[in-house]
Protein backbone atom coordinates (compact mmCIF):
# COMPACT_ATOMS: atom_id res chain seq x y z
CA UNK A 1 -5.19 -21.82 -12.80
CA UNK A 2 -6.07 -18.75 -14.78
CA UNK A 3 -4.78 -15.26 -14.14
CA UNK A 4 -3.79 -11.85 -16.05
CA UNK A 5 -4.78 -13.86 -19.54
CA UNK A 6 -3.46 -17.54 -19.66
CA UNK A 7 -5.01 -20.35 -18.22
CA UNK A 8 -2.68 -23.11 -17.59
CA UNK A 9 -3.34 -27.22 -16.08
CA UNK A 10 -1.76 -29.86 -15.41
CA UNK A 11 -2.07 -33.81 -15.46
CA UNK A 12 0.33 -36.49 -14.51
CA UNK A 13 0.61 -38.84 -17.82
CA UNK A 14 1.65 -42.80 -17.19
CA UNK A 15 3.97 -42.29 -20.06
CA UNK A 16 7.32 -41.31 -20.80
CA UNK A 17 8.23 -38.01 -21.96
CA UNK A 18 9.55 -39.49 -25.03
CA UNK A 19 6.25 -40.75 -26.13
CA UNK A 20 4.45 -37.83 -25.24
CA UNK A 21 6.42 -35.73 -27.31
CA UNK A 22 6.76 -37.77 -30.23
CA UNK A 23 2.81 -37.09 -30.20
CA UNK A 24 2.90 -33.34 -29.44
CA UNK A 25 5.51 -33.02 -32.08
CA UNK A 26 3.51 -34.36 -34.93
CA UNK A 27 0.80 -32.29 -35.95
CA UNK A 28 -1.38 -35.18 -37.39
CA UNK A 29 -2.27 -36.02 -33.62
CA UNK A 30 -3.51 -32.66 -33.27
CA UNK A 31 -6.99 -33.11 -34.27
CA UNK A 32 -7.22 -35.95 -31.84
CA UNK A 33 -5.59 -34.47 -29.09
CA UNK A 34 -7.27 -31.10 -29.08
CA UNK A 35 -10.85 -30.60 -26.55
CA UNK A 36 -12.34 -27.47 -27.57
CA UNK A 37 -13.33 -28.93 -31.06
CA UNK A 38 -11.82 -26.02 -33.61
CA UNK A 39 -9.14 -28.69 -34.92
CA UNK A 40 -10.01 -30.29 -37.57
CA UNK A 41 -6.35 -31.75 -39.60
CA UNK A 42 -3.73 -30.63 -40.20
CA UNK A 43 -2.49 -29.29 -43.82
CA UNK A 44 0.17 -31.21 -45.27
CA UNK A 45 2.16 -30.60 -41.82
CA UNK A 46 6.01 -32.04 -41.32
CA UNK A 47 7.00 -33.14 -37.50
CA UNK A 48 8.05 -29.92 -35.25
CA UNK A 49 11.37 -29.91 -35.55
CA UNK A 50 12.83 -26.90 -34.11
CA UNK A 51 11.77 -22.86 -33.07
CA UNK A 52 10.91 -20.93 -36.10
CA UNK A 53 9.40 -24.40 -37.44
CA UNK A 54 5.56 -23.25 -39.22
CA UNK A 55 2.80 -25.85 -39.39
CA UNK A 56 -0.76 -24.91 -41.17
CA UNK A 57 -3.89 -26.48 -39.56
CA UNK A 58 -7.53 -26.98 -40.86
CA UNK A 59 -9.79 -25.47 -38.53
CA UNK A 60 -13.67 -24.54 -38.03
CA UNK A 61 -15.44 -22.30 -35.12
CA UNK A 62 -18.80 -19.83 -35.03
CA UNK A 63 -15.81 -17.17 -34.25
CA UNK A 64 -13.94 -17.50 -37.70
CA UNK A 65 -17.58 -17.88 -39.36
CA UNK A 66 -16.87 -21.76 -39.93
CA UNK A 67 -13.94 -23.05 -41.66
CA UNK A 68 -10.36 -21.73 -41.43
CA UNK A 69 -7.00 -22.01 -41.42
CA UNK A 70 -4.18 -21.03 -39.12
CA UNK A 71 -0.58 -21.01 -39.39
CA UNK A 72 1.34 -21.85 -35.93
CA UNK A 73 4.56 -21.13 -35.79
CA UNK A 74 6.56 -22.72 -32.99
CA UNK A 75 7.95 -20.02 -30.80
CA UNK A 76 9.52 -23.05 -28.05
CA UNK A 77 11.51 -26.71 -28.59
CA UNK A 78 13.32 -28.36 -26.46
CA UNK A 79 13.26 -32.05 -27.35
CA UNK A 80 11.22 -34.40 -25.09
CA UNK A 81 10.70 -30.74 -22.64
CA UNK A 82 8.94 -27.99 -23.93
CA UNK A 83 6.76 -27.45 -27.44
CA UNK A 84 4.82 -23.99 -27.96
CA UNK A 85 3.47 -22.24 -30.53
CA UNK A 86 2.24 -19.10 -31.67
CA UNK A 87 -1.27 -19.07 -33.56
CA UNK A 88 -2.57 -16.74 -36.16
CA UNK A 89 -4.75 -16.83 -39.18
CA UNK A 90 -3.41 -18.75 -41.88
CA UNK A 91 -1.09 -15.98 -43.76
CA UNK A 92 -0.88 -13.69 -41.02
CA UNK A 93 1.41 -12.48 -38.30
CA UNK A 94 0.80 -13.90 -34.76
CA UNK A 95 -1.58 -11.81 -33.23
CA UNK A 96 -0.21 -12.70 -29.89
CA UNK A 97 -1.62 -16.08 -28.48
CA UNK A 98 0.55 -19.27 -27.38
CA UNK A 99 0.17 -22.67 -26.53
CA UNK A 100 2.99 -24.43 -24.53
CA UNK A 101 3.38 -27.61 -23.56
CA UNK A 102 6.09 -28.58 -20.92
CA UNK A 103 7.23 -32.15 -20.41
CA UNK A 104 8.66 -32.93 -16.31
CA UNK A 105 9.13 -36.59 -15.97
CA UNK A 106 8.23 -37.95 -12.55
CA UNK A 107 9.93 -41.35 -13.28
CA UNK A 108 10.92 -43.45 -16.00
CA UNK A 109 7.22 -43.94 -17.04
CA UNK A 110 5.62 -40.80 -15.82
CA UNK A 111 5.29 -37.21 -17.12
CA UNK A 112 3.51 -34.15 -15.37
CA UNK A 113 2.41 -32.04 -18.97
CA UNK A 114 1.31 -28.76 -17.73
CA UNK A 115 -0.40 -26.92 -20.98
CA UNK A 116 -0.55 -23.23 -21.19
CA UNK A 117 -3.34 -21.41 -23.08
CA UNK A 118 -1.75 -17.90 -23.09
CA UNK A 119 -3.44 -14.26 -24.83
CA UNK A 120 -2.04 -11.75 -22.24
CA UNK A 121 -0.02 -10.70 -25.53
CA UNK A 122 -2.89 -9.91 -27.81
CA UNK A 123 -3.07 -5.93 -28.46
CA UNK A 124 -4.57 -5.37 -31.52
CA UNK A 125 -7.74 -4.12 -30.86
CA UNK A 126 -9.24 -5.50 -34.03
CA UNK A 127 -8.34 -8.75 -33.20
CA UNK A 128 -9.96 -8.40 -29.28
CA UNK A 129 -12.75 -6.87 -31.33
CA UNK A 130 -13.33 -10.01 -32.95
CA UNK A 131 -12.45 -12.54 -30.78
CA UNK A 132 -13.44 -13.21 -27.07
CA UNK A 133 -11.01 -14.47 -24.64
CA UNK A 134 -10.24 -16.89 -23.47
CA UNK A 135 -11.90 -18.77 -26.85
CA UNK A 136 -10.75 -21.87 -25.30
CA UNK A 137 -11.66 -22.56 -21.34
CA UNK A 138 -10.36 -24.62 -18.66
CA UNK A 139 -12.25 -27.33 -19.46
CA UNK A 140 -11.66 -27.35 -22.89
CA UNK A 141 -7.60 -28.03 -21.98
CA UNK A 142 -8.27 -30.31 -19.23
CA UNK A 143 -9.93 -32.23 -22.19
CA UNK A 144 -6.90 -32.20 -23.97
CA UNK A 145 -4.78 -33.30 -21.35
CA UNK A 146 -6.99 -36.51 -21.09
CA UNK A 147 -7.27 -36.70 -24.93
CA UNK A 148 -3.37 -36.49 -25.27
CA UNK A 149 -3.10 -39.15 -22.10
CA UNK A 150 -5.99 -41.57 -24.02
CA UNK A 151 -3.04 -40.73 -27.59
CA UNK A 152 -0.02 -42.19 -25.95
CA UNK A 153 -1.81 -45.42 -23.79
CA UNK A 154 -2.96 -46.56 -27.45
């Protein structure tokens, strides 16, 4: 679904929600979990621990002119629930752009992970200047909901 500047899916996982957090909270996995193919590794990055929590990530896209970095600091926690974070270039403020990922288990080994992509925040008209949105499409998150499903059956 995509309206008013998010785009949000969802996937039914054959995992606990336990597992799949323990991935999403750990922002090594990111590189392998992410499908629109900006994530490269992360830098020197501890395990999400709680709101306010900042983790730097290597990054590369046309849009940045190749390599970057971006600091995301994690704006939602709720342990084995709910992870989201707010992206920005590294040493910046947020310019307004989350990812959340929410956790529902459907049984003792299933978990419906519905990821939102949201930029209905973003106001500075430098940065919608600069950037098109959405930079990451539906597909591109479906991808990662099938990357991070391919993370925890391994």
């Amino acid at each position: 679904m995509s309206d008013n500047g998010r785009i949000t899916v969802q996937r039914t996982i054959d995992a606990p929600a336990a597992e799949i957090f323990d991935v999403l909270s750990n922002p090594k996995r990111h590189p392998q979990l992410d499908g629109s193919g900006f994530v490269r590794s992360d830098e020197k990055a501890e395990r999400i621990q709680k709101v306010g929590d900042v983790f730097r990530m290597n990054m590369a896209g046309d849009h940045m002119g190749g390599e970057y970095q971006t600091d995301n600091t994690v704006s939602g926690y709720s342990h084995n629930a709910l992870l989201a974070w707010k992206t920005a270039p590294a040493d910046t403020p947020p310019p307004g752009w989350e990812w959340m990922w929410e956790l529902t288990p459907e049984g003792p080994n299933a978990t419906l992970v519905t990821l939102t992509y949201d930029w209905s925040h973003v106001t500075d008209k430098e940065t919608l200047s600069k950037v098109s949105f959405p930079l990451v499409d539906k597909g591109q998150l479906e991808d990662s909901l099938g990357n991070l499903a391919s993370a925890v059956s391994s």
